[in-house]
C-alpha atoms as a PDB file:
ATOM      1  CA  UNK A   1      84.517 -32.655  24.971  1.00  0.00           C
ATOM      2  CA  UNK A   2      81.648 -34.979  24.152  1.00  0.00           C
ATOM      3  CA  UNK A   3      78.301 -34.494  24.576  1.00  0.00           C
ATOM      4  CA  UNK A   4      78.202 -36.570  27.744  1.00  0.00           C
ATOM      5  CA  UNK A   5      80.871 -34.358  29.170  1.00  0.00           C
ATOM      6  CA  UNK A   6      79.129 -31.079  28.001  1.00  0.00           C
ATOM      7  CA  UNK A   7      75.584 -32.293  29.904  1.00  0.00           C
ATOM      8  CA  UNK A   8      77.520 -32.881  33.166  1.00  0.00           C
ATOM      9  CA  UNK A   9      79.231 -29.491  32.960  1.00  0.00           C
ATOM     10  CA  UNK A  10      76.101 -28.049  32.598  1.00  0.00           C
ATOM     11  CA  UNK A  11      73.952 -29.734  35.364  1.00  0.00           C
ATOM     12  CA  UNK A  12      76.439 -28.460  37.557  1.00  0.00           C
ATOM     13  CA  UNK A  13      77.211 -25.099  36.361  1.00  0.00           C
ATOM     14  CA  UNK A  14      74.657 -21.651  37.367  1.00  0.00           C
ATOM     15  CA  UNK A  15      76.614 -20.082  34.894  1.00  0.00           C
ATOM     16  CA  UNK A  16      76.856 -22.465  32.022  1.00  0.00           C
ATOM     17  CA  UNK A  17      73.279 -22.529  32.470  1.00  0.00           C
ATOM     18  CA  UNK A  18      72.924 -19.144  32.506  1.00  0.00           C
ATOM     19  CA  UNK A  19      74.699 -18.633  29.128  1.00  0.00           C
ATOM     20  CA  UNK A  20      72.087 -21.105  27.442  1.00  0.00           C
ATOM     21  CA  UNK A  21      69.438 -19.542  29.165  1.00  0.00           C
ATOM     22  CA  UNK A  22      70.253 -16.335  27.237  1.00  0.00           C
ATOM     23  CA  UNK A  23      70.912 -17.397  24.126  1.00  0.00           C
ATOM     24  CA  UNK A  24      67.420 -19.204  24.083  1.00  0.00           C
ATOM     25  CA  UNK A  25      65.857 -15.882  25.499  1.00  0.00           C
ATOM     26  CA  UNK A  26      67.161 -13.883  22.555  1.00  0.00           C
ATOM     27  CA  UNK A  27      65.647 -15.973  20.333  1.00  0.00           C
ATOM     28  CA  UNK A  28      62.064 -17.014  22.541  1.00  0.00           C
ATOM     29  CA  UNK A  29      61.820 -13.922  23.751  1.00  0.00           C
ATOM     30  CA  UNK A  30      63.628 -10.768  21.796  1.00  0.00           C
ATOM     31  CA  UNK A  31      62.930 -12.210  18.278  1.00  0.00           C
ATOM     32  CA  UNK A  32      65.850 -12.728  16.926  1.00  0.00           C
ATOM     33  CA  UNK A  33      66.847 -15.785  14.513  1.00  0.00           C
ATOM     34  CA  UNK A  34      69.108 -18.642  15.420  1.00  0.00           C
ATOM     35  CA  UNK A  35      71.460 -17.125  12.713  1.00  0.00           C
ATOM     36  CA  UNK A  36      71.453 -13.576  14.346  1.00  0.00           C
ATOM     37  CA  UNK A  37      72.037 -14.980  17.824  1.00  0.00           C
ATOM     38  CA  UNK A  38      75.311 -16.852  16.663  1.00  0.00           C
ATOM     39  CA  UNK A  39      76.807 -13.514  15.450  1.00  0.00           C
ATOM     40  CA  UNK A  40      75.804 -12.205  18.859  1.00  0.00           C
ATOM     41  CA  UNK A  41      77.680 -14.696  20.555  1.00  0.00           C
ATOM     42  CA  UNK A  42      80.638 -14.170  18.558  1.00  0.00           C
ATOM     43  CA  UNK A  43      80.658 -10.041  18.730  1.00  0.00           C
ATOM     44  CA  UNK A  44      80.180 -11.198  22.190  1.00  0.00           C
ATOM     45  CA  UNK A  45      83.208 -13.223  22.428  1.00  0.00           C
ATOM     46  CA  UNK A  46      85.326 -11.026  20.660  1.00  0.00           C
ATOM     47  CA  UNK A  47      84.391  -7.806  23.035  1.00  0.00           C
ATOM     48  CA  UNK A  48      84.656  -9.600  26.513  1.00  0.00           C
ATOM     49  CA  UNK A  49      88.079 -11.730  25.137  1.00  0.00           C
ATOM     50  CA  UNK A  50      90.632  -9.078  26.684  1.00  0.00           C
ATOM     51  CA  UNK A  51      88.407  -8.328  29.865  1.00  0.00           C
ATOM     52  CA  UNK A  52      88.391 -12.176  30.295  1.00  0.00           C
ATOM     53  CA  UNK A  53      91.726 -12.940  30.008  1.00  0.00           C
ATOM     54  CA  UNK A  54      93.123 -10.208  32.046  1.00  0.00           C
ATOM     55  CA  UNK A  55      90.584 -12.166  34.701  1.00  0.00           C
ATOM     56  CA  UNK A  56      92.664 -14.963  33.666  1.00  0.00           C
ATOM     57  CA  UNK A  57      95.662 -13.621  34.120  1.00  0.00           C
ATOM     58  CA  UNK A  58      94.828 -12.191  37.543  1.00  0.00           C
ATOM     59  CA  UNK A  59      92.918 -15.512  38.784  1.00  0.00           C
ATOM     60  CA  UNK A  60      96.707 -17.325  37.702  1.00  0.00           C
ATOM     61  CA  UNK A  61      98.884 -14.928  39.941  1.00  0.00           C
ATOM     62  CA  UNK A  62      96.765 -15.773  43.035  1.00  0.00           C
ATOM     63  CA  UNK A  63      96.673 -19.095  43.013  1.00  0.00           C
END
């Protein structure tokens, strides 16, 4: 995805928007460096992964 891709998937997504909105907030708002807030994300990945793609999984059988 380029970066022109990436800007229209976030003008039209609450929830894109939301995650940037966060990440910014931990760092404008909680303190912490950019550094710190990148291993957030990732613990962050790693602990919602399974949750996520059992959501997955469901979403798939309804369709």
């Amino acid at each position: 995805m380029d970066a022109n891709e990436y800007k229209a998937k976030l003008e039209n997504s609450i929830n894109l928007q939301l995650i940037v909105a966060g990440l910014a907030g931990l760092i404008d708002h909680e303190g912490y460096t950019f550094h710190e807030v990148m291993d957030l994300l990732e613990e962050t990945k790693r602990n919602t992964f399974p949750a996520l793609m059992e959501m997955s999984r469901e979403e798939s059988k309804n369709a």
